[in-house]
Every structure is written in structure tokens, then in C-alpha cells.
C-alpha atoms as a PDB file:
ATOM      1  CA  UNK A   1      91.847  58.426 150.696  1.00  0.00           C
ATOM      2  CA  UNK A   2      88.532  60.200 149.659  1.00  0.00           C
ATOM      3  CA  UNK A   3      85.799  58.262 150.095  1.00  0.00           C
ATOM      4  CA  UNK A   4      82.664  59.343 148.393  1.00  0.00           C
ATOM      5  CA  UNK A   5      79.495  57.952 150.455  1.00  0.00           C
ATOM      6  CA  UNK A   6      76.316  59.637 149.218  1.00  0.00           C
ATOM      7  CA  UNK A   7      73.155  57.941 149.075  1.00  0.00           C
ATOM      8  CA  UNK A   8      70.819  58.293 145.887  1.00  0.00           C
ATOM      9  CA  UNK A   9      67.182  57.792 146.890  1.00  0.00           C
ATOM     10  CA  UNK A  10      65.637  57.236 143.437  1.00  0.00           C
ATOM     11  CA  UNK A  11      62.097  56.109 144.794  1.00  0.00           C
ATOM     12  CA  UNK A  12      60.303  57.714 142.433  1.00  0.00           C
ATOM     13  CA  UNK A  13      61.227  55.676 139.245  1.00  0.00           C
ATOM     14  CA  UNK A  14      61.371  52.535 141.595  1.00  0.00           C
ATOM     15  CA  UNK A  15      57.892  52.008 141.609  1.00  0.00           C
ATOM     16  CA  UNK A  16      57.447  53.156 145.495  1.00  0.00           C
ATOM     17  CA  UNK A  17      53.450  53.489 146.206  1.00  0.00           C
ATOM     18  CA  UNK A  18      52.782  56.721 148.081  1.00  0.00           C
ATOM     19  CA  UNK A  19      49.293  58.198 148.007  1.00  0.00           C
ATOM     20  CA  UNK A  20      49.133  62.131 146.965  1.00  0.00           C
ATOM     21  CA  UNK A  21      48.514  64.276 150.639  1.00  0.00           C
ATOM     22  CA  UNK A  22      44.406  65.102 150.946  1.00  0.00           C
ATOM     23  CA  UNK A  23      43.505  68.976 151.187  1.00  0.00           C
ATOM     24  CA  UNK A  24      44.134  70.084 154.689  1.00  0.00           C
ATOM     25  CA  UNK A  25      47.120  67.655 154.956  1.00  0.00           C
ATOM     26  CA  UNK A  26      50.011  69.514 153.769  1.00  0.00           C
ATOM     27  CA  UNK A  27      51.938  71.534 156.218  1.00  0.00           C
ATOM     28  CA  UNK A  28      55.126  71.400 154.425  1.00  0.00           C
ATOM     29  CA  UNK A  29      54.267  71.145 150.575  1.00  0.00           C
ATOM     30  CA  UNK A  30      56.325  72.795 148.496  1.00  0.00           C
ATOM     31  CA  UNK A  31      54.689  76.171 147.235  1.00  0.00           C
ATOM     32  CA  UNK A  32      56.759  77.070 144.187  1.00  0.00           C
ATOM     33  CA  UNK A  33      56.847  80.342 142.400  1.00  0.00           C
ATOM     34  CA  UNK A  34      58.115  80.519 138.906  1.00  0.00           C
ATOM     35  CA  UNK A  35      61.321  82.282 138.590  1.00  0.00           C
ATOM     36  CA  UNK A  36      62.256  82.640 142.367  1.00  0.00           C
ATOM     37  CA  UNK A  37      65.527  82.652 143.364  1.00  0.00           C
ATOM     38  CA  UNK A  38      67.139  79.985 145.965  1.00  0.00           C
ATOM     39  CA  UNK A  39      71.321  79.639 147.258  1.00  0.00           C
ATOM     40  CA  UNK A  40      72.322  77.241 149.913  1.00  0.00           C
ATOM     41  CA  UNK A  41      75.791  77.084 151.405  1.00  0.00           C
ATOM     42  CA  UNK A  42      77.235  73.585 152.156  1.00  0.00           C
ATOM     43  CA  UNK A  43      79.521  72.589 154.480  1.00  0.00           C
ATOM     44  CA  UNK A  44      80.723  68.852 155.281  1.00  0.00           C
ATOM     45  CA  UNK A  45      83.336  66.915 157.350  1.00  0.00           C
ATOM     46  CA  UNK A  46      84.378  63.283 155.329  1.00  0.00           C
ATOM     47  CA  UNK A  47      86.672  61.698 157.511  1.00  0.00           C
ATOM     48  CA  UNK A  48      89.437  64.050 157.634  1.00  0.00           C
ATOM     49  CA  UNK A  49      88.139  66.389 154.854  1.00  0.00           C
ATOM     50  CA  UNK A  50      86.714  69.563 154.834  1.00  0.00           C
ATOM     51  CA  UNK A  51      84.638  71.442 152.399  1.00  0.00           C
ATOM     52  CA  UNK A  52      82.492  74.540 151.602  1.00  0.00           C
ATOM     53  CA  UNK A  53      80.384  74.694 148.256  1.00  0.00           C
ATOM     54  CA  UNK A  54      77.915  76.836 147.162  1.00  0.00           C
ATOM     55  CA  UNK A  55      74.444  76.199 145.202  1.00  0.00           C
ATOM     56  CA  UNK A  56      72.485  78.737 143.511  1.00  0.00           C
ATOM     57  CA  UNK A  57      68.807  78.160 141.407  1.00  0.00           C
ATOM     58  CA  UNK A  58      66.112  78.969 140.153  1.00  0.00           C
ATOM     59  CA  UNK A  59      62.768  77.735 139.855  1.00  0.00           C
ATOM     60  CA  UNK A  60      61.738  76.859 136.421  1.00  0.00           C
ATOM     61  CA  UNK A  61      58.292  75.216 135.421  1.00  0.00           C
ATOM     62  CA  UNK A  62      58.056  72.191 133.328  1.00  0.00           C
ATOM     63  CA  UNK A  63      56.136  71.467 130.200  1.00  0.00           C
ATOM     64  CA  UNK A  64      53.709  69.310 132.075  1.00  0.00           C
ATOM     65  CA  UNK A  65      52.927  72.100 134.409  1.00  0.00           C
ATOM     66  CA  UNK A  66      55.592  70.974 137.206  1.00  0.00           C
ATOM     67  CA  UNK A  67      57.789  72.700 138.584  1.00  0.00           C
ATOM     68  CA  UNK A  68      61.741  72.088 139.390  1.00  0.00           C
ATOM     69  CA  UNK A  69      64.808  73.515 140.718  1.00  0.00           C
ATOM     70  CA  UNK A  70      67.981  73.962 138.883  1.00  0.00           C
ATOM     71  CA  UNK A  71      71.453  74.482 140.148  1.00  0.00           C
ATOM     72  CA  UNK A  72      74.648  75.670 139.427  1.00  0.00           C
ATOM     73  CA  UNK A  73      77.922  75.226 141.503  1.00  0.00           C
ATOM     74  CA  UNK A  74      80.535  77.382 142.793  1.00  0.00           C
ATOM     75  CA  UNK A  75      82.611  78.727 145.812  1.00  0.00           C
ATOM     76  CA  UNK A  76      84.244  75.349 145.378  1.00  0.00           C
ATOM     77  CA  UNK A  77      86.742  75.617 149.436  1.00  0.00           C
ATOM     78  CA  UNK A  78      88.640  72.445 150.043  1.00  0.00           C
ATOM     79  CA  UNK A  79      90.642  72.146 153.035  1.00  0.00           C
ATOM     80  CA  UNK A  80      90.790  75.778 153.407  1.00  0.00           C
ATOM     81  CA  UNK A  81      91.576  76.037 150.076  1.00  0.00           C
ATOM     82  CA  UNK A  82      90.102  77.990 147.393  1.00  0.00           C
ATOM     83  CA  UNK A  83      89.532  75.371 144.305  1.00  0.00           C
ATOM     84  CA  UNK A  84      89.180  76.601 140.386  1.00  0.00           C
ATOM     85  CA  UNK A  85      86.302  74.431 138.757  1.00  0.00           C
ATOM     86  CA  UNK A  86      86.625  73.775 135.009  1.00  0.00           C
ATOM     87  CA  UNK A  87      84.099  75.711 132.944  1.00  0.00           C
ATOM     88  CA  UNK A  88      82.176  71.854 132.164  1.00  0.00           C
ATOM     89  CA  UNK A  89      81.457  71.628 136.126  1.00  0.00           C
ATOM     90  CA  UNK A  90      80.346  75.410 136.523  1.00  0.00           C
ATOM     91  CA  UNK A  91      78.441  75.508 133.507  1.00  0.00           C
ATOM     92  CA  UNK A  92      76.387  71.676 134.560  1.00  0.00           C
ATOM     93  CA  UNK A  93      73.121  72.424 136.230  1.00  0.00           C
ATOM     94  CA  UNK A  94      71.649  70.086 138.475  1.00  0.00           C
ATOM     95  CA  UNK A  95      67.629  69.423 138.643  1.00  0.00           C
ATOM     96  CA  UNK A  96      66.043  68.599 142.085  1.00  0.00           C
ATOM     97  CA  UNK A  97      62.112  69.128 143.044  1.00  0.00           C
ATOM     98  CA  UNK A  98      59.890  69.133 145.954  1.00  0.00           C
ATOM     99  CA  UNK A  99      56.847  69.123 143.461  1.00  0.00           C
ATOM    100  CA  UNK A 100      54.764  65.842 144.332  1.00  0.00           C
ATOM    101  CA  UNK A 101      53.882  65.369 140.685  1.00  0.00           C
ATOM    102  CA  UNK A 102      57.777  65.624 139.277  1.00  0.00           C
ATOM    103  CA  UNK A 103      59.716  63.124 139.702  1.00  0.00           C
ATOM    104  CA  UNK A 104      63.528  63.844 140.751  1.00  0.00           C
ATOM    105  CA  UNK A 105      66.254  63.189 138.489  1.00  0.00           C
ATOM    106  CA  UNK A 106      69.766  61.716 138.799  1.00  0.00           C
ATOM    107  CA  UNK A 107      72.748  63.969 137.909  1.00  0.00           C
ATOM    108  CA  UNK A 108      74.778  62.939 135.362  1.00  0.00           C
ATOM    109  CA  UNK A 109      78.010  62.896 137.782  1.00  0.00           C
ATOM    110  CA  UNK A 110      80.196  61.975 134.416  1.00  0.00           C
ATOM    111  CA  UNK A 111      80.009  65.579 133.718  1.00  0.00           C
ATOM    112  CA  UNK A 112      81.457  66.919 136.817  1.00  0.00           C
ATOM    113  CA  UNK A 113      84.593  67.319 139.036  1.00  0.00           C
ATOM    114  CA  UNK A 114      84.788  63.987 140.385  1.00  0.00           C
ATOM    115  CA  UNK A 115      84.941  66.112 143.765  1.00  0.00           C
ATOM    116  CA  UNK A 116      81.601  67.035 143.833  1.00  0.00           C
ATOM    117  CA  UNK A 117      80.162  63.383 143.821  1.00  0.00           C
ATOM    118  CA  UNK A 118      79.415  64.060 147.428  1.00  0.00           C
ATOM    119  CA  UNK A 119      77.998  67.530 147.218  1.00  0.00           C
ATOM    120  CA  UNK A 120      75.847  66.780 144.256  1.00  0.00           C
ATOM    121  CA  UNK A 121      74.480  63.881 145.738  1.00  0.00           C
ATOM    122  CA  UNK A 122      73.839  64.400 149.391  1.00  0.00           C
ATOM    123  CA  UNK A 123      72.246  67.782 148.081  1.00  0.00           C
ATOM    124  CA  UNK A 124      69.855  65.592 145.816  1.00  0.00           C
ATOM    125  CA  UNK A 125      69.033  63.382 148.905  1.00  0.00           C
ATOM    126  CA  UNK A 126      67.994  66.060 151.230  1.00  0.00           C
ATOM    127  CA  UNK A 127      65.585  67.011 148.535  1.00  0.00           C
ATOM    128  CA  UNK A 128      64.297  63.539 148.105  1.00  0.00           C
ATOM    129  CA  UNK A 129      63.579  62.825 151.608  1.00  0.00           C
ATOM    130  CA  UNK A 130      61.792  65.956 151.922  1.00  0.00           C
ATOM    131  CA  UNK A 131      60.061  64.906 148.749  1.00  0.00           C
ATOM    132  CA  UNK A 132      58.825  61.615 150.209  1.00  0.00           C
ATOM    133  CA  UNK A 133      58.157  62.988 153.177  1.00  0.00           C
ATOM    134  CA  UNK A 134      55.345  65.554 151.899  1.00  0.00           C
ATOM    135  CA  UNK A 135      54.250  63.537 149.256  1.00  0.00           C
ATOM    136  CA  UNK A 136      53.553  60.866 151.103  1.00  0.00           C
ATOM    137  CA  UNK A 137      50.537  62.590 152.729  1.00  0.00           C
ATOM    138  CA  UNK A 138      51.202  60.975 156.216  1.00  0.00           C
ATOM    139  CA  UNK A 139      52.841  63.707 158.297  1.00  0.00           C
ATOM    140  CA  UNK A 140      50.628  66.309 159.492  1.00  0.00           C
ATOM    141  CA  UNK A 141      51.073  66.601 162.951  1.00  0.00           C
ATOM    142  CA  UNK A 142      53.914  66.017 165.373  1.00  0.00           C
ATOM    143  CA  UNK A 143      54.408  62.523 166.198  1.00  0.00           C
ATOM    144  CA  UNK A 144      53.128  61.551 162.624  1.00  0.00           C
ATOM    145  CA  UNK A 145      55.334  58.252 161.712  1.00  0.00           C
ATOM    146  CA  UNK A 146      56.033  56.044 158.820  1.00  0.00           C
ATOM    147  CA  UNK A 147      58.333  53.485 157.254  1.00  0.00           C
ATOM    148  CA  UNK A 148      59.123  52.543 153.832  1.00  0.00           C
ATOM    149  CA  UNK A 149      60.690  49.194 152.824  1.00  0.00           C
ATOM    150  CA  UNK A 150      63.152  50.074 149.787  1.00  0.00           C
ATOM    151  CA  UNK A 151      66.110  47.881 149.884  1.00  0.00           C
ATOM    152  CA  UNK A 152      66.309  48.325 146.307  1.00  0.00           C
ATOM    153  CA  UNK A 153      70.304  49.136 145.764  1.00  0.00           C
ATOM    154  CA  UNK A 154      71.771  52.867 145.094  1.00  0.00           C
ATOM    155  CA  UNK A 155      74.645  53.656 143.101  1.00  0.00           C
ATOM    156  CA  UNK A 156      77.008  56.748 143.263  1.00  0.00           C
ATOM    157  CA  UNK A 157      79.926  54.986 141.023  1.00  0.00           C
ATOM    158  CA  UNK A 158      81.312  57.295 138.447  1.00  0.00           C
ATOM    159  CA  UNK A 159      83.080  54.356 136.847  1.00  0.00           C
ATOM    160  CA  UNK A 160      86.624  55.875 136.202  1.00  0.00           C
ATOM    161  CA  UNK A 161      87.704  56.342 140.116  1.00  0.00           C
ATOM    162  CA  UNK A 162      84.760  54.472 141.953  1.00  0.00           C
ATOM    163  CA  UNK A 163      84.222  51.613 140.113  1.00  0.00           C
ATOM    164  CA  UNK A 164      81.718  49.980 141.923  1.00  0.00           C
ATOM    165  CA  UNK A 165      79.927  51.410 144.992  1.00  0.00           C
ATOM    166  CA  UNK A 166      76.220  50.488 146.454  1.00  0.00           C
ATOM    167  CA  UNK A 167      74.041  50.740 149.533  1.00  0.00           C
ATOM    168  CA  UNK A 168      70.547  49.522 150.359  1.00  0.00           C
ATOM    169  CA  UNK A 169      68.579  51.089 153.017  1.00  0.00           C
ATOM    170  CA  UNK A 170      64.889  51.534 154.517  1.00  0.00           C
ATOM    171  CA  UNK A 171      63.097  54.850 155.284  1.00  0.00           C
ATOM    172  CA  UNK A 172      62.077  55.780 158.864  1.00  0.00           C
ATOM    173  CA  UNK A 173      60.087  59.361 158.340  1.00  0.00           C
ATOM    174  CA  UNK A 174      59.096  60.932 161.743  1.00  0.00           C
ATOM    175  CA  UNK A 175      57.475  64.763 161.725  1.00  0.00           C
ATOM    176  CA  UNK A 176      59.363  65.807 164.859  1.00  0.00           C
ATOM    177  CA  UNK A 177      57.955  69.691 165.036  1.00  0.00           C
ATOM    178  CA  UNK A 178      55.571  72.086 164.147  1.00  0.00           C
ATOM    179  CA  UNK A 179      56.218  75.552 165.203  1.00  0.00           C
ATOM    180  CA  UNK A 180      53.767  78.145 163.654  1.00  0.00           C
ATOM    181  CA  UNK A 181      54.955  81.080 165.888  1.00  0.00           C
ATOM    182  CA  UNK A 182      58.628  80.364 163.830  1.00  0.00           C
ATOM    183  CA  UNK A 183      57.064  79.254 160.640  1.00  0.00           C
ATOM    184  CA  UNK A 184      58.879  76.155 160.454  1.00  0.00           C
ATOM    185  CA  UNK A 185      58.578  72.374 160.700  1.00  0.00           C
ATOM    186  CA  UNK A 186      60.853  69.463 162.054  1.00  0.00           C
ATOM    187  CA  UNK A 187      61.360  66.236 159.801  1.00  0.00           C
ATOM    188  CA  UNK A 188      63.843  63.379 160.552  1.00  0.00           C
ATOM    189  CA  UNK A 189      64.276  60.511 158.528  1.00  0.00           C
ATOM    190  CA  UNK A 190      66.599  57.761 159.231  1.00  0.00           C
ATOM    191  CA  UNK A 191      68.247  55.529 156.647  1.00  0.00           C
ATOM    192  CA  UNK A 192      68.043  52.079 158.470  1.00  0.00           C
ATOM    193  CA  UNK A 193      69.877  48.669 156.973  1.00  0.00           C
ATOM    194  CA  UNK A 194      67.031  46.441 155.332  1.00  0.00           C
ATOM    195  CA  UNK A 195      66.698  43.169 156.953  1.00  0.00           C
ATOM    196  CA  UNK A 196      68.092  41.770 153.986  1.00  0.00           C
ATOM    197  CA  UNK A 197      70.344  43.836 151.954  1.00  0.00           C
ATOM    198  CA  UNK A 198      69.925  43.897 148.583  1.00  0.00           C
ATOM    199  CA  UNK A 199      73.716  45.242 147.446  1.00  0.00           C
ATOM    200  CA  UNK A 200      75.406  42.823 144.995  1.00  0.00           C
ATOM    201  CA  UNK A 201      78.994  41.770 146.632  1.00  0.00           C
ATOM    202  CA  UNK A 202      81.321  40.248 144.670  1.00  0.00           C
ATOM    203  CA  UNK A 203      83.026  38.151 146.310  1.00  0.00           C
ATOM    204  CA  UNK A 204      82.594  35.734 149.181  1.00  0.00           C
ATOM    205  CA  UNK A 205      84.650  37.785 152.065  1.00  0.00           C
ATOM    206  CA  UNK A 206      82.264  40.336 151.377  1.00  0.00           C
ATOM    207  CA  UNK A 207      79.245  38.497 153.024  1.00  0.00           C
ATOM    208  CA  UNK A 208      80.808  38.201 156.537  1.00  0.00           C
ATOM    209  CA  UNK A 209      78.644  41.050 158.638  1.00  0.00           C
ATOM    210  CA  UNK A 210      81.185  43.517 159.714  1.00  0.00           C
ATOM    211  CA  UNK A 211      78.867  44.584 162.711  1.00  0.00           C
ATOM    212  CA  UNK A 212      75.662  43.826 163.824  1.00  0.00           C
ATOM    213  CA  UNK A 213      73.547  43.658 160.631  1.00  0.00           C
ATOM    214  CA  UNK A 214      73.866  42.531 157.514  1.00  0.00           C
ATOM    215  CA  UNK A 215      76.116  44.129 155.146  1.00  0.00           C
ATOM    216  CA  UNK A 216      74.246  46.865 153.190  1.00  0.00           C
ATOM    217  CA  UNK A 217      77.291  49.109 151.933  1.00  0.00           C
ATOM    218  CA  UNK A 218      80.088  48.360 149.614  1.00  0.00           C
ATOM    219  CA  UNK A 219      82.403  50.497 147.464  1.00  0.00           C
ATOM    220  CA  UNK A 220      85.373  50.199 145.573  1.00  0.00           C
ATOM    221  CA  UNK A 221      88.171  51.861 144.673  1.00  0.00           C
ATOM    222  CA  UNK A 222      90.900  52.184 141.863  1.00  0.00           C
ATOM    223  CA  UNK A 223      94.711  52.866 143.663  1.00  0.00           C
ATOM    224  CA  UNK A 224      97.200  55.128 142.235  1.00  0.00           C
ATOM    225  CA  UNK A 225      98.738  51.751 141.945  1.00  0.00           C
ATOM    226  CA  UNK A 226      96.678  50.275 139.715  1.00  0.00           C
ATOM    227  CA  UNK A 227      95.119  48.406 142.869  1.00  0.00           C
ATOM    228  CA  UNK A 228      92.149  48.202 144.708  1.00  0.00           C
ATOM    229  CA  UNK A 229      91.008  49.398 147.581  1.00  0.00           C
ATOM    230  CA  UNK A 230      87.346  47.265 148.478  1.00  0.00           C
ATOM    231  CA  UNK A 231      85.535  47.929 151.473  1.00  0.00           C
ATOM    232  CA  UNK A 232      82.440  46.540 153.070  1.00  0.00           C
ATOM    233  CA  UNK A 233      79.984  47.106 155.902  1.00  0.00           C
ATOM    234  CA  UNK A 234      77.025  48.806 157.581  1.00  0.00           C
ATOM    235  CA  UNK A 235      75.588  52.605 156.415  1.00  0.00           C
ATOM    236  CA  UNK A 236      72.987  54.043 158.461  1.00  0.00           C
ATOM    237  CA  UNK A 237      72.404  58.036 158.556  1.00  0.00           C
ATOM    238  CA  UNK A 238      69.911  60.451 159.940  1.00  0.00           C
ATOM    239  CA  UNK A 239      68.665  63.413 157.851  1.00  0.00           C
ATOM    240  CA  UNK A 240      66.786  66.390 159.722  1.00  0.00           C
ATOM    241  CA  UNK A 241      65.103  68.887 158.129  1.00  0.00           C
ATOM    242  CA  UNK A 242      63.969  72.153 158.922  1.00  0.00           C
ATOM    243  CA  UNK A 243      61.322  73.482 156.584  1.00  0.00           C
ATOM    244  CA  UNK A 244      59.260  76.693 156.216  1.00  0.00           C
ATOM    245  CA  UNK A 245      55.642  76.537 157.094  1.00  0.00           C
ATOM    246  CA  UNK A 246      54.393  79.101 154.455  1.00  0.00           C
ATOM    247  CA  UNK A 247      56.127  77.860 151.047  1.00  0.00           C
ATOM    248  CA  UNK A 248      57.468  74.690 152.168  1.00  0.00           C
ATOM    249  CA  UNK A 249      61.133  75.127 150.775  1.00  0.00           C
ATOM    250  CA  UNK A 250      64.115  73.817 152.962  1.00  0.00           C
ATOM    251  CA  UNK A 251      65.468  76.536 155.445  1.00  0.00           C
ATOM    252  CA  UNK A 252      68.294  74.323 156.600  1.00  0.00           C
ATOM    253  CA  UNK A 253      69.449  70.529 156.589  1.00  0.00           C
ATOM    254  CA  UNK A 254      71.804  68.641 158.520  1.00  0.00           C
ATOM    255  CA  UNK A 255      73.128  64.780 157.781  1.00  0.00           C
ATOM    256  CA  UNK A 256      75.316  62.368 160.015  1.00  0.00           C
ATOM    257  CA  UNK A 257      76.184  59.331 158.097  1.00  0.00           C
ATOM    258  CA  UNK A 258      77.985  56.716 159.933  1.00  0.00           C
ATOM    259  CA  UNK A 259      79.478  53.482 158.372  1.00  0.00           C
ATOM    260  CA  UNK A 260      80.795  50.885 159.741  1.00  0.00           C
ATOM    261  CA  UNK A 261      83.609  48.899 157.420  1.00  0.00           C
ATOM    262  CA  UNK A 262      86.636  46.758 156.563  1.00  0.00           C
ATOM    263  CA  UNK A 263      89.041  47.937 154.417  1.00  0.00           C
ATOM    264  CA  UNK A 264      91.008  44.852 151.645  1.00  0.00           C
ATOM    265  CA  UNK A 265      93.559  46.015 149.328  1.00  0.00           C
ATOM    266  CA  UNK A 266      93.290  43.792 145.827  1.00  0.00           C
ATOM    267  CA  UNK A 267      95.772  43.566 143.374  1.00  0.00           C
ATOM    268  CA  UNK A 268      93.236  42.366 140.964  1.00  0.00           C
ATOM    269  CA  UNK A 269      89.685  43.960 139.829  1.00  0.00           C
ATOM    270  CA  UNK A 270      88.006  40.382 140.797  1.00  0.00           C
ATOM    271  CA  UNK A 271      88.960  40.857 144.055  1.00  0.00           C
ATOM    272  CA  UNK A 272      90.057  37.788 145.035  1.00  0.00           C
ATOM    273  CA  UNK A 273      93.640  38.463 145.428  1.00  0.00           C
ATOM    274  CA  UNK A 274      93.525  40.848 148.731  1.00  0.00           C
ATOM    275  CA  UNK A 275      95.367  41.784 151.948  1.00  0.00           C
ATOM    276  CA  UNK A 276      93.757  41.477 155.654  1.00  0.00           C
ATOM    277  CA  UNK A 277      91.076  43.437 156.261  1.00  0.00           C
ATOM    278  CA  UNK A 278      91.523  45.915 158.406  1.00  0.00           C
ATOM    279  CA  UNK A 279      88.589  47.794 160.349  1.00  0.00           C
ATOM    280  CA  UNK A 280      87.419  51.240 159.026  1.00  0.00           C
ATOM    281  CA  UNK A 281      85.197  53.526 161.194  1.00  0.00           C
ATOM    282  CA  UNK A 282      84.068  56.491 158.435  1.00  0.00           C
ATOM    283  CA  UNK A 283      81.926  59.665 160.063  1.00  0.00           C
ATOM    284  CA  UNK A 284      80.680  61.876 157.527  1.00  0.00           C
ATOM    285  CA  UNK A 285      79.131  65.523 158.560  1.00  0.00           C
ATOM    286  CA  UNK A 286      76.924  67.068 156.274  1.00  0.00           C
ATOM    287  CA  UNK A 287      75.218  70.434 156.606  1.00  0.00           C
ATOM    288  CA  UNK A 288      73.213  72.998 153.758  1.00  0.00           C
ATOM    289  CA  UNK A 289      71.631  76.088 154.545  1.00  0.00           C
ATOM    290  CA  UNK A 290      69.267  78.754 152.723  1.00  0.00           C
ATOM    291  CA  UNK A 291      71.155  82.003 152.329  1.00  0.00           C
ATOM    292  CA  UNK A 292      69.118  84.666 152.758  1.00  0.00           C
END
């Protein structure tokens, strides 16, 4: 079973207070150039799956003065196997932005191959912690620290196969590097469970703590069946970043996103009707990098 476990960091329309970096403070701002030309490769491990996609953009300036990046998808290779996208997915373009003054915008995942849930959104997330990360004005130098309380719940449900799915996490933003010699800069954030969760379970079972922490991911399922498949548990996963000193775009990204879960199959969309549990260790791998 696919399980689709991307985390959407919407901070920016959540209200998050983060001060705009001071002049002599930004090391890895974004330095955007209208019309420039960006691809990144993808590569990712889900459990047992294995996939390839490509993105390729361009960078297109906003009315307000802004700036953006827009993508398009392709080079689709699942399992070792080529894939043919319908002409709705390869024609959608997806919006991200390292711009402090634009604020990033959810993909309308209705509008694409239910497949590229994941690739969609653990692109946009790389792009959003980079975006906090530089906005924030608090990383300069190596060592530099912060942590942001969000808790606030994310969704990556498309409604038709993943009827409900959530997670709630905090931000842990260290600047691990600065290498001038190589042009590039180290960031690593960590997505940490809240000390209390704010993910809305269901049902009662779904409260127990499946390890040491509150719950703080759920997601659930429709069966070929006409079943359920609900799961619960804990989500953490580190995101590092490797960034170029002179324009500030990403050079490469890597992502290992743990969860922790139990697995119920329910025979009825209330979920109260449901087999054991049974334990369910997921391991997700996920790696982008610029092509040159």
C-alpha cells in the first residue's frame, strides 16, 4: 500500500511572526533573476517504492514586484518503470518561492496524478523551510539556532483516495555551515512532535501514544474493498539543505522522514468497526538536486 506522507508547511498564511533579515544578515537570500531557468531531479524511497521525477521552472515576477518559481513535471520513473502522465498533470504548474515578501502557495493536488502527492509536496516543503529559514533573519553564522512553535495541523488529503490525513509538528532551524571557498551553506531543520499535538483523531483508539510522544500523525485510507485502512502515530523528519552562497537558490536537498504507527483496518468510514492494530514502522527517503 502507498502511503503518501508529505508535510505542508503553510506558515505563511498561519499567521507565524518572523521579522524580515537586517542588511548584512542574509547569507542565503534568495537572489532571483527574472526569466532564469531552474530543473531538479528527484529521487525517493517510500517504504518499498521507488521513484525518479523531474522538475523544470522558471522564474517569473509577480504583479506586486515578487518574484516566484513555477514548475512543470515530467520524467515520471516508478519502480524502474517509465510512467505516461496525462496531459492535465504535465500541463499543471506548480508555484513555490524563496522571496521573503511572497508568500508560498498550496498546489491544487486535485489536478494531478494522485502519484505525485508526494513529489509535489515534499518539493514545496524543501522550499518552505528554506523560506523560513532566510526569512527569518536569525541564521547568519554557523551555530545560529532557532525554534518555532507551529502545531497548527497540515493536510495532504486529496479526498478521493486519502480521505483524511494530518500531522502537526514544530520547527528546529540550525545553520550548520558556511563554506565561502565552495560557495555554499548548510541548513538543517528538524520537524519535531509539538508537546501537544494539534491533529484532530477521530476516534478514541486513536489517542493511545503509539511511542514515546504524543500522537501527531494520522492518515486514512480508502481499500479496494471499500474499507479502511486508519493509521496513527509519531512523524518526525530532518530536512538538510545545501544552498548557494551567491544567489541563494537550493543546490541540493535531502529528507529522512520517519514515522512511527499502527495500522486498523475499518469496515466503516467512522472507524469504529476495526481489526487489531498492528505496528507499522514507515521510512521515507527523499532527495532533489539542481541539474546543471
Amino acid at each position: 500500500m502507498m502511503k503518501m506522507i508529505a508535510v505542508i508547511v503553510l506558515l505563511a498564511s498561519a499567521g507565524v511572526a518572523l521579522r524580515l533579515p537586517a542588511n548584512g544578515q542574509k547569507p542565503l537570500l534568495r537572489r532571483y533573476r527574472k526569466g532564469e531557468k531552474l530543473a531538479y531531479h528527484m529521487k525517493a524511497v517510500n517504504e518499498d517504492w521507488h521513484y525518479e521525477i523531474q522538475a523544470e521552472g522558471v522564474v517569473k515576477k509577480d504583479s506586486d514586484g515578487s518574484y516566484l518559481e513555477e514548475y512543470g513535471w515530467s520524467g515520471f520513473i516508478s519502480d524502474g518503470q517509465k510512467v505516461t502522465l496525462s496531459p492535465a498533470t504535465l500541463n499543471f504548474r506548480q508555484q513555490v518561492t524563496l522571496d521573503p515578501n511572497h508568500k508560498p502557495v498550496f498546489p491544487n493536488l486535485s489536478q494531478v496524478d494522485p502519484r505525485l502527492i508526494g513529489p509535489l509536496t515534499d518539493f514545496m516543503t524543501f522550499y518552505v523551510d528554506l523560506w523560513l529559514a532566510t526569512r527569518s533573519g536569525r541564521l547568519a553564522h554557523p551555530g545560529d539556532h532557532f525554534y518555532i512553535k507551529r502545531g497548527t495541523p497540515n493536510s495532504w488529503a486529496d479526498g478521493t483516495y486519502v480521505v483524511l490525513a494530518q500531522d502537526s509538528i514544530d520547527f528546529d532551524l540550525t545553520l550548520k555551515a558556511i563554506n565561502p571557498s565552495g560557495d555554499t551553506g548548510v541548513i538543517l531543520v528538524r520537524h519535531v512532535p509539538p508537546e501537544s499535538p494539534q491533529i484532530s483523531l477521530p476516534v478514541e483508539w486513536m489517542r493511545a501514544p503509539v511511542s514515546d510522544t504524543a500522537n501527531n500523525w494520522l492518515q486514512v485510507e480508502k481499500a479496494k474493498d471499500g474499507k479502511y485502512i486508519a493509521s496513527v502515530g509519531k512523524e518526525t523528519f530532518d530536512v538538510e539543505l545545501k544552498v548557494s552562497l551567491s544567489d541563494g537558490k537550493i543546490l541540493s536537498a535531502t529528507m529522512e522522514n520517519p514515522v512511527t504507527a499502527i495500522d486498523r483496518q475499518c469496515s466503516d468510514a467512522a472507524l469504529t468497526s476495526c481489526s487489531d492494530p498492528k505496528p507499522h514502522s514507515i521510512m521515507r527517503h527523499v532527495e532533489i538536486a539542481l541539474v546543471p
